[in-house]
C-alpha atoms as a PDB file:
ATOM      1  CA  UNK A   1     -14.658   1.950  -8.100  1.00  0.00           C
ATOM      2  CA  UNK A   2     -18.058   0.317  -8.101  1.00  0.00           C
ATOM      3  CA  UNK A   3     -19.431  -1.587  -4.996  1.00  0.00           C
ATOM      4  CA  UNK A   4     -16.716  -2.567  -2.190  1.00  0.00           C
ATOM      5  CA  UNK A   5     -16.608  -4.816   0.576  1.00  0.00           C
ATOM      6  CA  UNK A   6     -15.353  -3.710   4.081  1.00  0.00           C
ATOM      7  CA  UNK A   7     -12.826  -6.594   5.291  1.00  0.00           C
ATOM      8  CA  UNK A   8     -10.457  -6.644   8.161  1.00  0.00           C
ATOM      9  CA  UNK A   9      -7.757  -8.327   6.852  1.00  0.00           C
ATOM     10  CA  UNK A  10      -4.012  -9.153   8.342  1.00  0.00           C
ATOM     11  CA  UNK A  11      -0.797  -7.802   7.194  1.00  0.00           C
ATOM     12  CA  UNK A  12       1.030  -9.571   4.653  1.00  0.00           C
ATOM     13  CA  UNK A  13       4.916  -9.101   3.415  1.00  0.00           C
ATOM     14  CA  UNK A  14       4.917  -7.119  -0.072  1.00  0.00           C
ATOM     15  CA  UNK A  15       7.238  -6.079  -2.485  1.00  0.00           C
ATOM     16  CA  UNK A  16       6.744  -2.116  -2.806  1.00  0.00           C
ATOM     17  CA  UNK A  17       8.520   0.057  -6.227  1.00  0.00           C
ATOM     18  CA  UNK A  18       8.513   3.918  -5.352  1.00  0.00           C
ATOM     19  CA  UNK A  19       8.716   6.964  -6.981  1.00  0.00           C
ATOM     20  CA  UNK A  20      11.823   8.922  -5.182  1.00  0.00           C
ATOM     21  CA  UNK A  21      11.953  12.495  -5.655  1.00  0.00           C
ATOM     22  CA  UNK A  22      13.201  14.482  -2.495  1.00  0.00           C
ATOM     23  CA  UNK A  23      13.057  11.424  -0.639  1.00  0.00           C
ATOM     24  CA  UNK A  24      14.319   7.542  -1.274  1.00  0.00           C
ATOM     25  CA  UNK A  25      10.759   5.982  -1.263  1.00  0.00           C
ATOM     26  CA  UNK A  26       8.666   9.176  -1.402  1.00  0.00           C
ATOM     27  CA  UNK A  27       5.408   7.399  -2.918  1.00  0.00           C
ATOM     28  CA  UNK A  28       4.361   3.840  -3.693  1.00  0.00           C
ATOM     29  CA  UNK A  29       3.504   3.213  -7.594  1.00  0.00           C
ATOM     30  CA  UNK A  30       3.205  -0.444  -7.707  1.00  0.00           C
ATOM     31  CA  UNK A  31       2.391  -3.234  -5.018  1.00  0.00           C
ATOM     32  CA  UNK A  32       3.320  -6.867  -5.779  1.00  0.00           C
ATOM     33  CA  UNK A  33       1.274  -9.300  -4.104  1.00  0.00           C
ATOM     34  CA  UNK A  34       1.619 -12.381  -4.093  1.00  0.00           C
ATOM     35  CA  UNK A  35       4.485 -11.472  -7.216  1.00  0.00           C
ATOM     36  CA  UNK A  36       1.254  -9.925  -8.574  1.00  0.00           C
ATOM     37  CA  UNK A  37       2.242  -6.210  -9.690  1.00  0.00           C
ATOM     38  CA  UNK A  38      -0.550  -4.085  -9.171  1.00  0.00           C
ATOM     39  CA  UNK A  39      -0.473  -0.779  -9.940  1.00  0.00           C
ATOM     40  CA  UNK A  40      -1.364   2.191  -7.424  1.00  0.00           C
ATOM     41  CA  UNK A  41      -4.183   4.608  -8.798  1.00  0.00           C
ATOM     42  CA  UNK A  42      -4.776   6.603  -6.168  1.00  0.00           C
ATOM     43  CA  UNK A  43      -3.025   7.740  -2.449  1.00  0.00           C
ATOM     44  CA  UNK A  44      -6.046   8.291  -0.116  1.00  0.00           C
ATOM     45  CA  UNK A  45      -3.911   9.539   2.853  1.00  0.00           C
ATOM     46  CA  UNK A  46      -0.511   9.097   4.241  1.00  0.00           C
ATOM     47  CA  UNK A  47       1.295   9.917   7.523  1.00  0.00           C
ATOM     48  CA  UNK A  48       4.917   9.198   9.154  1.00  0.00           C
ATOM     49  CA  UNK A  49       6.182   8.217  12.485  1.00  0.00           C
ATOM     50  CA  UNK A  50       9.371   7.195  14.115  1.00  0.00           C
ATOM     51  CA  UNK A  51       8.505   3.194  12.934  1.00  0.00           C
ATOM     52  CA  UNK A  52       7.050   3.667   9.759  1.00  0.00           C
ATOM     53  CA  UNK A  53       5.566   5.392   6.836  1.00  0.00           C
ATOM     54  CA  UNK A  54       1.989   4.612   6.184  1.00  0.00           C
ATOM     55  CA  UNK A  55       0.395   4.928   3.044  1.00  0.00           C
ATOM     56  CA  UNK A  56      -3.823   4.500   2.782  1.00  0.00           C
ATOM     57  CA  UNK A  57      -4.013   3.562  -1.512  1.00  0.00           C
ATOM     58  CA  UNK A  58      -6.198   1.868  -4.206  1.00  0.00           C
ATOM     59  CA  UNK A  59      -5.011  -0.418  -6.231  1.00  0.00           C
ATOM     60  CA  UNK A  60      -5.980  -0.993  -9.454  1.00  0.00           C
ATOM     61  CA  UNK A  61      -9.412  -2.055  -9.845  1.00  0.00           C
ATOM     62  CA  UNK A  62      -8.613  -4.106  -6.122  1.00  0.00           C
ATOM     63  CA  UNK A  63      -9.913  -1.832  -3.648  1.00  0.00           C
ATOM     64  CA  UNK A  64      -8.324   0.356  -0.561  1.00  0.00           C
ATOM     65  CA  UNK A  65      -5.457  -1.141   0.784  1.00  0.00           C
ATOM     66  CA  UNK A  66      -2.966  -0.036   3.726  1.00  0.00           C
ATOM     67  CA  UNK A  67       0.617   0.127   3.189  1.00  0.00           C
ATOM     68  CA  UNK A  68       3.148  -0.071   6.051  1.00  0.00           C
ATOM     69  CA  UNK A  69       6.827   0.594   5.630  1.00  0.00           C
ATOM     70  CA  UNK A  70       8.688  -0.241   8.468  1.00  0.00           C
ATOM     71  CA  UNK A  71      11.431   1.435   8.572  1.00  0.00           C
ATOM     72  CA  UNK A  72      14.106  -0.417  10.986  1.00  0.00           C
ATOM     73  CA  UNK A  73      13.813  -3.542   8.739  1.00  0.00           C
ATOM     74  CA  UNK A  74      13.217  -1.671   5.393  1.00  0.00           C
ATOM     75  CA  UNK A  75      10.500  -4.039   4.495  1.00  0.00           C
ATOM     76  CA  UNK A  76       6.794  -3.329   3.168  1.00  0.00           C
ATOM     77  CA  UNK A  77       3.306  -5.179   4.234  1.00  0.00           C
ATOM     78  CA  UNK A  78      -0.030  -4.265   3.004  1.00  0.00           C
ATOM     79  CA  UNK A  79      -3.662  -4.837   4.688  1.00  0.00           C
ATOM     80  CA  UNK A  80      -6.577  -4.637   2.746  1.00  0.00           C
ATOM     81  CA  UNK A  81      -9.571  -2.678   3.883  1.00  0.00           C
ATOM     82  CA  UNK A  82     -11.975  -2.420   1.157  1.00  0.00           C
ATOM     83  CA  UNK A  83     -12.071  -4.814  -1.593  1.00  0.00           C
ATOM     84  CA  UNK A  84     -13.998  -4.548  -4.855  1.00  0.00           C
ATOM     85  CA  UNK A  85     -16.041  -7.363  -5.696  1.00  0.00           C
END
């Protein structure tokens, strides 16, 4: 991935396509932002709760990026964390 740089970014509304195997939205593959489609290369982590399903991922050639889906609203929003030069 090369030389990143940490950021704190803010959340931002997303559109989200998912693989769904044994679930409906078991894994994010592609991330449009900003109707950008960028494609997902590599889950870091992920972890549920009651709210949401997070999902820690680089994008393609982007850097790390945090995925939120909340799950009341059905929506996505993504917050970068580390972003290649």
């Amino acid at each position: 991935m090369g030389k990143v740089i940490p950021i704190n970014g803010l959340w931002i509304e997303v559109k989200v396509e998912c693989y769904s195997g044994y679930k409906a939205d078991e894994s994010p593959r592609r991330v449009f932002i900003r109707e950008r489609p960028l494609e997902v290369t590599r889950i870091v982590d992920r972890w549920y709760d009651l709210h949401g399903n997070y999902y820690k991922v680089e994008l393609e050639s982007r850097g790390i990026y945090l995925l939120k889906q909340e799950l009341k609203r059905d929506k996505w929003f993504a917050r970068p964390l580390w972003l290649s030069p």
